[in-house]
N, C-alpha and C. Protein backbone atom coordinates (compact mmCIF):
# COMPACT_ATOMS: atom_id res chain seq x y z
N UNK A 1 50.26 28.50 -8.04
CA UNK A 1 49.33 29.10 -7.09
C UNK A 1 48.93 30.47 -7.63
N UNK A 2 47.65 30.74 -7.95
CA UNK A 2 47.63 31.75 -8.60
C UNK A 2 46.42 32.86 -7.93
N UNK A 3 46.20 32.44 -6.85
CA UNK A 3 45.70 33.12 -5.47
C UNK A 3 46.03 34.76 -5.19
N UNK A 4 47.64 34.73 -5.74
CA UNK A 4 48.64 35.81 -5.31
C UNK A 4 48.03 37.17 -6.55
N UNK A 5 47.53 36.30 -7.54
CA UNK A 5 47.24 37.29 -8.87
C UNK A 5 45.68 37.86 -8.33
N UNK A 6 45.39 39.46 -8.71
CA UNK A 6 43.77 39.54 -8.92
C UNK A 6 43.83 40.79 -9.97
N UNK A 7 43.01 41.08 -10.24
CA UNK A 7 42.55 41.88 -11.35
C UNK A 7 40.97 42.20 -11.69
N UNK A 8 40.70 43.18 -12.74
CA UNK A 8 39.79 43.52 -12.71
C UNK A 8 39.69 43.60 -14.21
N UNK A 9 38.77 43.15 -15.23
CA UNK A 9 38.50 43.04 -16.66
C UNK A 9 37.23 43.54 -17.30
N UNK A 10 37.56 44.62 -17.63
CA UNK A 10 36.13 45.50 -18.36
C UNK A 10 36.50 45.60 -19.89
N UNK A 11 35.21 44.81 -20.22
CA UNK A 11 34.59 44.66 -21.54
C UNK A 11 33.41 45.09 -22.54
N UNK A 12 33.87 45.34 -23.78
CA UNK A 12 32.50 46.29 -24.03
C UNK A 12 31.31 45.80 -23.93
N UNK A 13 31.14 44.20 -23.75
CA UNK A 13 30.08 42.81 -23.72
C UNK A 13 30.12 42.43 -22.10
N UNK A 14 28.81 42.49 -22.02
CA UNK A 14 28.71 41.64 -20.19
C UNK A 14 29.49 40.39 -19.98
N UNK A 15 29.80 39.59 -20.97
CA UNK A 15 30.40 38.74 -21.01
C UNK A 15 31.79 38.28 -21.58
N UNK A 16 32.45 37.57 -20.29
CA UNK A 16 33.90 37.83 -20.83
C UNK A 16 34.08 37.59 -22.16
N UNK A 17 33.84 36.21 -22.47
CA UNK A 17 33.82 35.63 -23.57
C UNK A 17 33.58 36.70 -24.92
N UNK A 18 32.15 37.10 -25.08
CA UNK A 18 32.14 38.02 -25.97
C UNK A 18 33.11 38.98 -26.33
N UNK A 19 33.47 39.86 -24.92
CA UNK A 19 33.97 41.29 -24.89
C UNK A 19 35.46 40.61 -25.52
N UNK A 20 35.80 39.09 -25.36
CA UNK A 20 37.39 38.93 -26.00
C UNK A 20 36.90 38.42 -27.49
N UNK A 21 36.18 37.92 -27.66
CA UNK A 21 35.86 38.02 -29.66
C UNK A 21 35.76 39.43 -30.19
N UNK A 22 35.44 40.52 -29.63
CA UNK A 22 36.03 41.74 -30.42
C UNK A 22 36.60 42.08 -30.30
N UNK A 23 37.49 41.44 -29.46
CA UNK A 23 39.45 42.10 -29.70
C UNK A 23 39.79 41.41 -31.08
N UNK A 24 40.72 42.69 -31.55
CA UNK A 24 41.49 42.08 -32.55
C UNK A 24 43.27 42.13 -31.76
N UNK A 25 43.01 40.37 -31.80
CA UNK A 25 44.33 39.92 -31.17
C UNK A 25 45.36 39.40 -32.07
N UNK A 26 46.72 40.16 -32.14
CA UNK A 26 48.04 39.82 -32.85
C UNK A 26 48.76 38.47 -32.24
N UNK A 27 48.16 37.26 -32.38
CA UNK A 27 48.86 36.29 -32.06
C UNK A 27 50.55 36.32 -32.25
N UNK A 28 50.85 36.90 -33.45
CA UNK A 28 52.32 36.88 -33.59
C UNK A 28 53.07 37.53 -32.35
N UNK A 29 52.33 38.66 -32.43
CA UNK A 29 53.05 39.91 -31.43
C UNK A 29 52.86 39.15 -29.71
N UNK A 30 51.54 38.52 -29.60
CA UNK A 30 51.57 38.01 -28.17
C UNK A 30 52.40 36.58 -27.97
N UNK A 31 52.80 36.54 -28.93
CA UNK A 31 53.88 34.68 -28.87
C UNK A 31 55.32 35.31 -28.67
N UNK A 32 55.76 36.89 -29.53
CA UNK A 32 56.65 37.59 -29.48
C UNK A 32 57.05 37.88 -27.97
N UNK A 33 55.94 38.84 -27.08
CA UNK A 33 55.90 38.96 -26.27
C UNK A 33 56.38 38.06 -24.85
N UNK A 34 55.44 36.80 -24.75
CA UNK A 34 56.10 35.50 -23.91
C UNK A 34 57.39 35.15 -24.38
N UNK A 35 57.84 34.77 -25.40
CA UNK A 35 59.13 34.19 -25.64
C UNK A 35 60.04 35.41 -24.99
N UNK A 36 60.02 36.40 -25.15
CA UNK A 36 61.14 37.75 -24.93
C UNK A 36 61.32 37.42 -22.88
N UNK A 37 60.04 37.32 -22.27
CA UNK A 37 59.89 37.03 -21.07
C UNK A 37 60.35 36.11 -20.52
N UNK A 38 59.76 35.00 -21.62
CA UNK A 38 60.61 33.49 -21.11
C UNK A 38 62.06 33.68 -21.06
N UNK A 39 62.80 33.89 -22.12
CA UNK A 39 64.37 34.08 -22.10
C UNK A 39 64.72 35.38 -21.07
N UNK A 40 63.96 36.49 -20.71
CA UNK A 40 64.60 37.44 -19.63
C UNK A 40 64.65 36.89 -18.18
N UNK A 41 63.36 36.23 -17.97
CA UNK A 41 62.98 35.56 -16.75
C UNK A 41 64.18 34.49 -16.45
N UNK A 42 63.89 33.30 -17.77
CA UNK A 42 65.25 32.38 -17.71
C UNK A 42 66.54 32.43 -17.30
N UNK A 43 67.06 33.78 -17.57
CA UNK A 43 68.40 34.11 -17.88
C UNK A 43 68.61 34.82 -16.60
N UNK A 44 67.39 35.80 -15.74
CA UNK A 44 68.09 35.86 -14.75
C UNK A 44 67.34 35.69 -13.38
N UNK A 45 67.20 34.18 -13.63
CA UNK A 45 66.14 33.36 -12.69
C UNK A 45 67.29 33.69 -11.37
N UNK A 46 66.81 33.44 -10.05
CA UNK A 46 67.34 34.01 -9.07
C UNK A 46 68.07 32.76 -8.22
N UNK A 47 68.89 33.18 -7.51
CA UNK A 47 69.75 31.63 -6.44
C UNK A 47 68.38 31.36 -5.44
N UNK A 48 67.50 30.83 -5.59
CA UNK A 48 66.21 30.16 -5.02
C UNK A 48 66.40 29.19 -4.35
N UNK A 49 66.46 28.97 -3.26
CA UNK A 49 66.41 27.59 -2.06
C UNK A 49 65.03 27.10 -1.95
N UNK A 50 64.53 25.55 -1.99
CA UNK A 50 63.31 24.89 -1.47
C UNK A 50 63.00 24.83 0.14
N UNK A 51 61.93 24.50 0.47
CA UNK A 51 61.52 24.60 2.09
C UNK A 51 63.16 23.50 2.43
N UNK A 52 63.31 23.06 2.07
CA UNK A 52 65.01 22.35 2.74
C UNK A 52 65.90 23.08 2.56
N UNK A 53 66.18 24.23 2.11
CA UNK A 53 67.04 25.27 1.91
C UNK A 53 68.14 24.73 1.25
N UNK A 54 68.01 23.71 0.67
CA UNK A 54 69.35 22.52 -0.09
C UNK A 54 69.02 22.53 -1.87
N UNK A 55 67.67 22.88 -2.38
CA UNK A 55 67.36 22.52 -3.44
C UNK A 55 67.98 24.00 -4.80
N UNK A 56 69.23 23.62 -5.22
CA UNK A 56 69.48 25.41 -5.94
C UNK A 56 68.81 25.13 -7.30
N UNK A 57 68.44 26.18 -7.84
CA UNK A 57 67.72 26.79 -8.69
C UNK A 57 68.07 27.26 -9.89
N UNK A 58 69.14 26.95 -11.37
CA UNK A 58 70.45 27.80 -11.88
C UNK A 58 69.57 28.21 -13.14
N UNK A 59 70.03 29.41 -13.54
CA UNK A 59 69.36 30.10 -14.68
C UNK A 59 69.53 29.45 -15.44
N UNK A 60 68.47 29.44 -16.52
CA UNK A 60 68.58 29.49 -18.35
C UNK A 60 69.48 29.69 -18.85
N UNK A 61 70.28 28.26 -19.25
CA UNK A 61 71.43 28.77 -20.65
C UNK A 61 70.95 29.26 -21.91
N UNK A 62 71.68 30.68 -21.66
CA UNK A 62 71.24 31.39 -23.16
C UNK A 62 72.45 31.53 -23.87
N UNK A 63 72.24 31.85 -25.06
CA UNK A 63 73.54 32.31 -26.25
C UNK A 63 73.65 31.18 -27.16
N UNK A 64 74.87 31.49 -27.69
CA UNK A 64 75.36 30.50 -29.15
C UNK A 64 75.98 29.25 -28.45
N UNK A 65 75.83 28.45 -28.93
CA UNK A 65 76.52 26.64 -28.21
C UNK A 65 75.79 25.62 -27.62
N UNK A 66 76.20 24.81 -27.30
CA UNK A 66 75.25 24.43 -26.68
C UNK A 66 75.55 24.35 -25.05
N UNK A 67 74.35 23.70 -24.37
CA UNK A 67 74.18 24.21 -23.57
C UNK A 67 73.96 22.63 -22.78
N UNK A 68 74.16 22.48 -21.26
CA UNK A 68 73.22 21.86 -20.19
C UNK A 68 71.98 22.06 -19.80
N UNK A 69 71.28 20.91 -19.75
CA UNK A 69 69.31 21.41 -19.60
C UNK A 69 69.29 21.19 -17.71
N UNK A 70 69.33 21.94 -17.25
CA UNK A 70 69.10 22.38 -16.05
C UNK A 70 66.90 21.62 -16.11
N UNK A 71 67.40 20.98 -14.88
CA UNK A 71 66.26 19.70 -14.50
C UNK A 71 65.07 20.34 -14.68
N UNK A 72 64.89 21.57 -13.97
CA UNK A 72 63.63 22.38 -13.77
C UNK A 72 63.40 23.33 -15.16
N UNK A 73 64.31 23.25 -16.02
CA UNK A 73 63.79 23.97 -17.22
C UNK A 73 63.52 22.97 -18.40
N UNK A 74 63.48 21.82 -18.50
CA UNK A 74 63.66 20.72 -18.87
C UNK A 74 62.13 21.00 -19.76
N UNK A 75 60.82 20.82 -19.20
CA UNK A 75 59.68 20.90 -19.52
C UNK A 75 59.47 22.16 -21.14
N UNK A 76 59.95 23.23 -20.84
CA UNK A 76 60.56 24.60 -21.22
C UNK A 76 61.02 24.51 -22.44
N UNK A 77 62.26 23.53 -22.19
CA UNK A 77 62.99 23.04 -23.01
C UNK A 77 61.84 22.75 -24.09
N UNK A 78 61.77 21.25 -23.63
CA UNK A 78 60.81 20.87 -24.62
C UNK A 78 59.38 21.15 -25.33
N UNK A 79 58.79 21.97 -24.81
CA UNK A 79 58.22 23.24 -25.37
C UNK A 79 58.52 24.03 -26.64
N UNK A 80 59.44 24.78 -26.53
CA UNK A 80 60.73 25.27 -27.28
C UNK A 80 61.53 24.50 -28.33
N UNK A 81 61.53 23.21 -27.72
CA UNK A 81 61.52 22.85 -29.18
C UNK A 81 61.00 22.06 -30.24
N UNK A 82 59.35 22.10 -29.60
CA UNK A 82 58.44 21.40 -30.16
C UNK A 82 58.14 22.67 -31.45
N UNK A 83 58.53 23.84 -30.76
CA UNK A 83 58.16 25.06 -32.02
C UNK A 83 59.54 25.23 -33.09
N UNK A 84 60.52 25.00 -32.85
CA UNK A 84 61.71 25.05 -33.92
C UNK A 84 62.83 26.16 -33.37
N UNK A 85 62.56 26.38 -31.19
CA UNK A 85 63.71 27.84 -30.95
C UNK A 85 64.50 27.15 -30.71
N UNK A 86 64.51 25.78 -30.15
CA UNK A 86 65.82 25.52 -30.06
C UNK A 86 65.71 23.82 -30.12
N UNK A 87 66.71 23.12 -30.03
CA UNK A 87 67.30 21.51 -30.40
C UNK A 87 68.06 20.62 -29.23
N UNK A 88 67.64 19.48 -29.09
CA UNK A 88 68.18 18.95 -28.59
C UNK A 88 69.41 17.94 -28.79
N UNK A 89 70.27 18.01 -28.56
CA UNK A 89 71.49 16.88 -29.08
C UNK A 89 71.36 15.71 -28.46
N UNK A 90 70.97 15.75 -26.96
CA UNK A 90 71.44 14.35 -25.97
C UNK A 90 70.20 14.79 -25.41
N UNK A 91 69.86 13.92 -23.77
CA UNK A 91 68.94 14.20 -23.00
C UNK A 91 69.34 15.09 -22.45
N UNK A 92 70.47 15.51 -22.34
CA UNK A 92 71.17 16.77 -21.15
C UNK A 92 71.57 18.06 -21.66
N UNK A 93 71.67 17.81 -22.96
CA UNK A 93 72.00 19.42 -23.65
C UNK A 93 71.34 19.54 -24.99
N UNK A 94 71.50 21.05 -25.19
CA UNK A 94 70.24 21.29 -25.91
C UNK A 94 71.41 22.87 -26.95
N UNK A 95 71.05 23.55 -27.63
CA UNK A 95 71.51 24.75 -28.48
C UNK A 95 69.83 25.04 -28.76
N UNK A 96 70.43 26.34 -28.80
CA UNK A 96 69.30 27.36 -29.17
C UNK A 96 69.55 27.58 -31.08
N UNK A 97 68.30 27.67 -31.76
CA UNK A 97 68.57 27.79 -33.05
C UNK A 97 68.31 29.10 -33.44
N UNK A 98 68.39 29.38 -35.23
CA UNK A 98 68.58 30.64 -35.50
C UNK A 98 67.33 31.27 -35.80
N UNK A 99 66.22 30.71 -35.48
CA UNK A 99 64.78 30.72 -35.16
C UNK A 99 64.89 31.88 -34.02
N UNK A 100 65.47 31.71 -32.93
CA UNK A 100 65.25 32.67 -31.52
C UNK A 100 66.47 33.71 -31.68
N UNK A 101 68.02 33.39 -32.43
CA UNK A 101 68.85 33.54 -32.27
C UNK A 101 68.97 35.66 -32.53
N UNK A 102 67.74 35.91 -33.24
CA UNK A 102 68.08 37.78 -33.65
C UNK A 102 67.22 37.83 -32.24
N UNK A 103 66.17 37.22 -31.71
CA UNK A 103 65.35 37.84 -30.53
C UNK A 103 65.99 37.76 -29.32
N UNK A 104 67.12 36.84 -29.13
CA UNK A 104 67.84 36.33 -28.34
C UNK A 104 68.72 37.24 -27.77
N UNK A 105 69.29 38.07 -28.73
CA UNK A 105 70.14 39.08 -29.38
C UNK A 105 69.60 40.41 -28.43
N UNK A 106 68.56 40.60 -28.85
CA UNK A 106 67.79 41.95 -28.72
C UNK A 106 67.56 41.91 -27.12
N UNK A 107 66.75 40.76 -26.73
CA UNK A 107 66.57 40.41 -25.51
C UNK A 107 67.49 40.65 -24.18
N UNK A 108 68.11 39.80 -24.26
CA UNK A 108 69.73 39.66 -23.64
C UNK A 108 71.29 40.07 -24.69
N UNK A 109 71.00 41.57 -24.62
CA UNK A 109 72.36 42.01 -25.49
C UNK A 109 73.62 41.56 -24.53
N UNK A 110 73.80 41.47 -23.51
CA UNK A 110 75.22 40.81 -22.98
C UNK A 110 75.16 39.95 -22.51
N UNK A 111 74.46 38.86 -22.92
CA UNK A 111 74.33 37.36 -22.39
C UNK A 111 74.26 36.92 -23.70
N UNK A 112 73.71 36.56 -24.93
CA UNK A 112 73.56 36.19 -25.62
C UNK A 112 74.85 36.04 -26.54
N UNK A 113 75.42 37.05 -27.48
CA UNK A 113 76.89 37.02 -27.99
C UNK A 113 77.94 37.43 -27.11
N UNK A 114 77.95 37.56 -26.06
CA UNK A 114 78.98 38.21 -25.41
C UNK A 114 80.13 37.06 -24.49
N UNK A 115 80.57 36.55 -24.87
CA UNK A 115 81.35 35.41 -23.89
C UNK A 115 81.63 35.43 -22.75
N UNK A 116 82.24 36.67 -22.47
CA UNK A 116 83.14 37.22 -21.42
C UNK A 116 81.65 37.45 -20.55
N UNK A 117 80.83 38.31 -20.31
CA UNK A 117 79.51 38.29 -19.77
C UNK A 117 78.96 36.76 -19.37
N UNK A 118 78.57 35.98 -20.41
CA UNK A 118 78.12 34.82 -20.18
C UNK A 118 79.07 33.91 -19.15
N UNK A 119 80.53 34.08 -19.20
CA UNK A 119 81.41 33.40 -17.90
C UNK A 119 81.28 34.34 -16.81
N UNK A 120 80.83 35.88 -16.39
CA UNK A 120 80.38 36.19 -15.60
C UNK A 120 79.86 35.59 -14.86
N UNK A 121 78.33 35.24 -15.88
CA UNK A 121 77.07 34.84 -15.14
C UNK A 121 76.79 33.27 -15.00
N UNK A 122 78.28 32.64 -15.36
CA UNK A 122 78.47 31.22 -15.08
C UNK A 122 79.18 30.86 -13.97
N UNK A 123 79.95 32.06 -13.30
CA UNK A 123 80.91 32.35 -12.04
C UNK A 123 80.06 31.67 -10.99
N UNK A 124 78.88 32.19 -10.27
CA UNK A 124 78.02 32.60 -9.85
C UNK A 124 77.79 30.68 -9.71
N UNK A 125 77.34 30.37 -10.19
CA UNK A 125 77.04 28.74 -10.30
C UNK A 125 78.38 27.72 -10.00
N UNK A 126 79.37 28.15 -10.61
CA UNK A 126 80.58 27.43 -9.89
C UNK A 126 80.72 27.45 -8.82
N UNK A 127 80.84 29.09 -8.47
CA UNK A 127 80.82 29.17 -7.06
C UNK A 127 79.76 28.32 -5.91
N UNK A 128 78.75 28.40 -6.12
CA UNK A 128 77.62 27.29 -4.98
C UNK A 128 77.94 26.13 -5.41
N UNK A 129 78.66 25.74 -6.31
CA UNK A 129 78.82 24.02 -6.93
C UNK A 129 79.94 23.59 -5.84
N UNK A 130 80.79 24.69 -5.72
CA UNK A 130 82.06 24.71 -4.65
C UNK A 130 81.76 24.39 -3.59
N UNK A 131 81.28 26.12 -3.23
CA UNK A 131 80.94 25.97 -1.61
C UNK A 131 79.73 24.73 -1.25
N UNK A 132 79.16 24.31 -2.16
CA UNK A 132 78.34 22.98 -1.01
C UNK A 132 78.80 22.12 -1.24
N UNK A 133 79.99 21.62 -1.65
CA UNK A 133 81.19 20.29 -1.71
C UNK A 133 81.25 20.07 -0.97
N UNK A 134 80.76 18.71 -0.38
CA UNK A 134 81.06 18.44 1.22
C UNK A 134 82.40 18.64 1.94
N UNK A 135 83.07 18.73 3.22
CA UNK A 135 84.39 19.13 3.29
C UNK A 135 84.99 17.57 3.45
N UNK A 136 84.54 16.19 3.80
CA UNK A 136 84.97 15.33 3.31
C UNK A 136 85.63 15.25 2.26
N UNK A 137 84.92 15.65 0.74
CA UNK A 137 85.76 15.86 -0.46
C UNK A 137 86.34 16.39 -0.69
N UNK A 138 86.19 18.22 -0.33
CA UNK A 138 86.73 19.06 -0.75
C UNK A 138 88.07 19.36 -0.08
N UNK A 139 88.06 18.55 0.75
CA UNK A 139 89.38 18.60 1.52
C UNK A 139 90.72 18.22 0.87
N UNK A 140 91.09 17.15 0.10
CA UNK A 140 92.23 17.15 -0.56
C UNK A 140 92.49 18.35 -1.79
N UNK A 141 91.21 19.17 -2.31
CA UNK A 141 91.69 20.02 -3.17
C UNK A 141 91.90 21.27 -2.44
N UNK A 142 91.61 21.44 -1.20
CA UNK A 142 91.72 22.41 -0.43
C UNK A 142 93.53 22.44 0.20
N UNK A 143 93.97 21.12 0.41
CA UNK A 143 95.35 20.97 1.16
C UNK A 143 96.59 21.06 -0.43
N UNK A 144 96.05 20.75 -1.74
CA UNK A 144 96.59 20.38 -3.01
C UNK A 144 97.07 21.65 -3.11
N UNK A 145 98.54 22.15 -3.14
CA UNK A 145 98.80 23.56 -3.45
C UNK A 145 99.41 23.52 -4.87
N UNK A 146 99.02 24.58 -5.17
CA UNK A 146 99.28 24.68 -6.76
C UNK A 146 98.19 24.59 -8.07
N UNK A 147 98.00 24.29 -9.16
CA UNK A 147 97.11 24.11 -9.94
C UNK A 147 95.86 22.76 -9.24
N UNK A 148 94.81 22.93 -9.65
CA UNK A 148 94.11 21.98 -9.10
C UNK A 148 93.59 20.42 -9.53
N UNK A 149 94.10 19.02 -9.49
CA UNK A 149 93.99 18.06 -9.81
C UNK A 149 92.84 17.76 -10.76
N UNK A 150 93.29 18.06 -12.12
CA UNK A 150 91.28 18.08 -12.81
C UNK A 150 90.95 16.01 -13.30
N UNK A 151 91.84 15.30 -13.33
CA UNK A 151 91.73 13.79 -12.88
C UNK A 151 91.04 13.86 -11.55
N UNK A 152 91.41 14.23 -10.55
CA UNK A 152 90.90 13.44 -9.11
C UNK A 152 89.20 14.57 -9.07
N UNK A 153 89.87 15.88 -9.55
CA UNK A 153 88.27 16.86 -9.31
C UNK A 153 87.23 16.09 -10.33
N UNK A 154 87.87 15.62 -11.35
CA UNK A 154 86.44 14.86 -12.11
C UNK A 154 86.28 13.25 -11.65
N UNK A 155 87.34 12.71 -10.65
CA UNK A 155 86.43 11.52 -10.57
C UNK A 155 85.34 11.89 -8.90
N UNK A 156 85.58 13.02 -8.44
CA UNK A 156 84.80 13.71 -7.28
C UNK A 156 83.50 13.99 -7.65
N UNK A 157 83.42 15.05 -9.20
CA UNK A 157 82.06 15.14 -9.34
C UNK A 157 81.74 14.36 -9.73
N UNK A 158 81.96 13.30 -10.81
CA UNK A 158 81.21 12.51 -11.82
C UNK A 158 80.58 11.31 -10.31
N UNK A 159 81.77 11.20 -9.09
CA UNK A 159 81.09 10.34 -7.95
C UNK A 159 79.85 10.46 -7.61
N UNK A 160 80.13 11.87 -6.71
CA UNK A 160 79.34 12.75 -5.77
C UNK A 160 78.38 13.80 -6.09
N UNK A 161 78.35 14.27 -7.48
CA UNK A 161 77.64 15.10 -7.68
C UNK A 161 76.91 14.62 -8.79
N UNK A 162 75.86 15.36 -8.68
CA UNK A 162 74.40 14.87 -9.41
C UNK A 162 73.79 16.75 -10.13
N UNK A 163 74.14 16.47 -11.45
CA UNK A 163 73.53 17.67 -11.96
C UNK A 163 72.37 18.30 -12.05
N UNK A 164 71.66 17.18 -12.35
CA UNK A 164 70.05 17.65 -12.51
C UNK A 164 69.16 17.64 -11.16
N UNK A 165 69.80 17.27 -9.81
CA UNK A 165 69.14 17.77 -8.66
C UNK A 165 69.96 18.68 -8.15
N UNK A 166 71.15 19.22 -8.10
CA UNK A 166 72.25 20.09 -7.77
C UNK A 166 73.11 20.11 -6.43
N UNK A 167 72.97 18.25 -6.06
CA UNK A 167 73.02 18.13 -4.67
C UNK A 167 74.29 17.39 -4.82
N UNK A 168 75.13 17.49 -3.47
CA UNK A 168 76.01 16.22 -3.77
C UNK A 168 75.70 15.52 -2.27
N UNK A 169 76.65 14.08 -2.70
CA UNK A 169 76.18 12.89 -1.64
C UNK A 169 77.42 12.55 -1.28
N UNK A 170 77.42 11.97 -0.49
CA UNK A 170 79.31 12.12 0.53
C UNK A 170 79.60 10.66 0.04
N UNK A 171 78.30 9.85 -0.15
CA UNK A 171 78.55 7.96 -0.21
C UNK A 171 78.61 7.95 -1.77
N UNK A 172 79.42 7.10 -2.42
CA UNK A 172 79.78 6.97 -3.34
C UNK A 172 78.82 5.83 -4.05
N UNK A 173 77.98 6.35 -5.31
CA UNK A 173 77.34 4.94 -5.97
C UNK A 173 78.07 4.03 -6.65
N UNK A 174 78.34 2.93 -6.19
CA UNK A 174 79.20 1.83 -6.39
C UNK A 174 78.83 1.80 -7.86
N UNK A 175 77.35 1.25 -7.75
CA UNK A 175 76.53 0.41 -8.78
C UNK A 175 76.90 0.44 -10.37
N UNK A 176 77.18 2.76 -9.99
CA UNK A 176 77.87 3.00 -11.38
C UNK A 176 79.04 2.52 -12.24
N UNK A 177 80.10 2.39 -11.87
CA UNK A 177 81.10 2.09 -11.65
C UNK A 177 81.75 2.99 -12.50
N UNK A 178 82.72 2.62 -12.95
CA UNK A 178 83.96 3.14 -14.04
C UNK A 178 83.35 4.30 -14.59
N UNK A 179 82.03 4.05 -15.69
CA UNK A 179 81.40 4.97 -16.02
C UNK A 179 81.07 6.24 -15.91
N UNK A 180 81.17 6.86 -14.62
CA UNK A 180 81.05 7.92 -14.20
C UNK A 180 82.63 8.91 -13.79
N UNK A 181 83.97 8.06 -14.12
CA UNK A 181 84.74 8.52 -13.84
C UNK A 181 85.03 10.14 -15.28
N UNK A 182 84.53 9.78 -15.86
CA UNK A 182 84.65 10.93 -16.77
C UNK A 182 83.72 11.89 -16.97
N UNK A 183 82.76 11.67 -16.81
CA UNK A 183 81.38 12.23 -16.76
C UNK A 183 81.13 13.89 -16.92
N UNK A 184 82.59 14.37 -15.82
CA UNK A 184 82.21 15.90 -15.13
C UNK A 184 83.18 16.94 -16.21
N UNK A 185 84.19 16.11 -16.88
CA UNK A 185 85.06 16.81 -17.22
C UNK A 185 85.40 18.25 -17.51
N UNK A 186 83.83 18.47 -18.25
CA UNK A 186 83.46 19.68 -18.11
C UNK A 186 83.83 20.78 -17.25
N UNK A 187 82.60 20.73 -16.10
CA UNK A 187 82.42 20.97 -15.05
C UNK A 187 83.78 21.44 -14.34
N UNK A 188 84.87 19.86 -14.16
CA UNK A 188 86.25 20.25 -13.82
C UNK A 188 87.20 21.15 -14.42
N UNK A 189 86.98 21.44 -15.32
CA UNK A 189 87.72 22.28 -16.44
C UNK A 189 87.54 24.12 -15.98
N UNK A 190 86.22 23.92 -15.69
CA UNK A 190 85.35 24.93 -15.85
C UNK A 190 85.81 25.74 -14.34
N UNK A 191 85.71 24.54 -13.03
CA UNK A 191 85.89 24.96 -11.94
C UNK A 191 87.87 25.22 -12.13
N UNK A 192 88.88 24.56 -12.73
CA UNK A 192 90.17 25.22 -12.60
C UNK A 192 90.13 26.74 -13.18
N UNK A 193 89.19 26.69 -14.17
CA UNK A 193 89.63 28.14 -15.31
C UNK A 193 89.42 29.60 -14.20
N UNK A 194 88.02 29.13 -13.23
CA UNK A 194 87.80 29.83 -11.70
C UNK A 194 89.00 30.15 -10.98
N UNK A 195 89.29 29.01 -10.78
CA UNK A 195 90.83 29.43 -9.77
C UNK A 195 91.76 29.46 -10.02
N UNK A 196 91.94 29.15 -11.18
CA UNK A 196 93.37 30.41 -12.10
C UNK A 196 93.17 31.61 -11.94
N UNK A 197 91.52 32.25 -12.27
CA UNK A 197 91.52 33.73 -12.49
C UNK A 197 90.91 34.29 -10.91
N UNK A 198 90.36 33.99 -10.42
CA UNK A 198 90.19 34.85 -8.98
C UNK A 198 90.14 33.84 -7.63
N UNK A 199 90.53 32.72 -7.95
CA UNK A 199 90.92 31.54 -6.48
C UNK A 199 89.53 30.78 -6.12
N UNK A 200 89.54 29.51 -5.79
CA UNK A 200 88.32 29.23 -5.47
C UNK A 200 88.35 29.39 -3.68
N UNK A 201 87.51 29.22 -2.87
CA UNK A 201 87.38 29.90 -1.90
C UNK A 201 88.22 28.62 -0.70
N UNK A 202 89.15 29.08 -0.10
CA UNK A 202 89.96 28.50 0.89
C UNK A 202 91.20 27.92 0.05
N UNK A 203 90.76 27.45 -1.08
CA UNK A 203 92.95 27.50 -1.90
C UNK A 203 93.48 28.66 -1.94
N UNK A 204 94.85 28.46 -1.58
CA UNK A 204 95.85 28.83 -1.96
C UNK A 204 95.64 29.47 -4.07
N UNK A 205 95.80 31.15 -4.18
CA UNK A 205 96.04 30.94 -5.73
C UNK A 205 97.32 30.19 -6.47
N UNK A 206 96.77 29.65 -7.19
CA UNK A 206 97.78 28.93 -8.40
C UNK A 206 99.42 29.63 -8.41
């Protein structure tokens, strides 16, 4: 919607057209420019709800590794690496190459090489992955005292949760079967390393 934008454009030619053939335009420097935006914007895209207030929104994986393609950056993605910034391995994850990797740098100095920063700003996403666990599910890891079951937490997400819309569903897809029992492992790994170091919200710490 681009209603919200207005402006005003004076040219040395009555006509737009003209008055932009005597610019001398640095294509390099204006491709420089968007990419630096794309990755600042990306990286600290905001917790955004849809008119259902259910639809979350998770920033741009930036830095060295690879990464999960978050549904809505997907397009982006492939953009990116129709030019050579970054690669895809699978349909779901992607690494950034050494094409973007010094601008990347410059861009996002504590997101990009910084680890400890980057699990910061990965906190933040565990956390809403948590709290909208239905309490149907989340209930046996909530009563589980002690370290947290990462077998039963990954056959929960790989069930119930769906990455690329960021929703979970209480009814279990049969259809999948077995297949999906491993799926999250990740994810599960990711959510214990949370509540070892600052508790996830209603357990008991470790």
């Amino acid at each position: 919607d681009m209603s919200q934008y207005f402006g005003q454009i004076k040219g040395s030619q009555p006509v737009l057209r003209a008055s932009l053939a005597d610019l001398e335009i640095d294509e390099d420097c204006v491709a420089e420019i968007a990419l630096r935006h794309v990755l600042w914007v990306g990286a600290h895209f905001s917790h955004t709800f849809g008119p259902d207030r259910a639809h979350y929104l998770c920033r741009l994986p930036v830095g060295r590794g690879k990464h999960y393609v978050p549904s809505h950056f997907e397009m982006l993605i492939d953009a990116l690496s129709e030019d050579g910034f970054c690669e895809r391995v699978s349909s779901d994850r992607f690494y950034w190459t050494d094409k973007i990797d010094g601008l990347g740098a410059k861009v996002l100095p504590l997101l990009w090489n910084d680890e400890a920063s980057i699990w910061e700003h990965r906190k933040w996403e565990l956390l809403w992955i948590w709290r909208k666990m239905p309490l149907s599910i989340k209930g046996k890891h909530l009563r589980k005292k002690g370290p947290l079951d990462l077998l039963v937490l990954d056959i929960d997400l790989s069930a119930f949760y769906d990455p690329k819309t960021r929703r979970w569903r209480e009814a279990v897809n049969m259809a999948s079967g077995r297949r999906w029992r491993t799926a999250r492992r990740h994810l599960a790994d990711e959510l214990d390393r949370l509540d070892r170091e600052v508790g996830l919200p209603g357990r008991e710490r470790p």
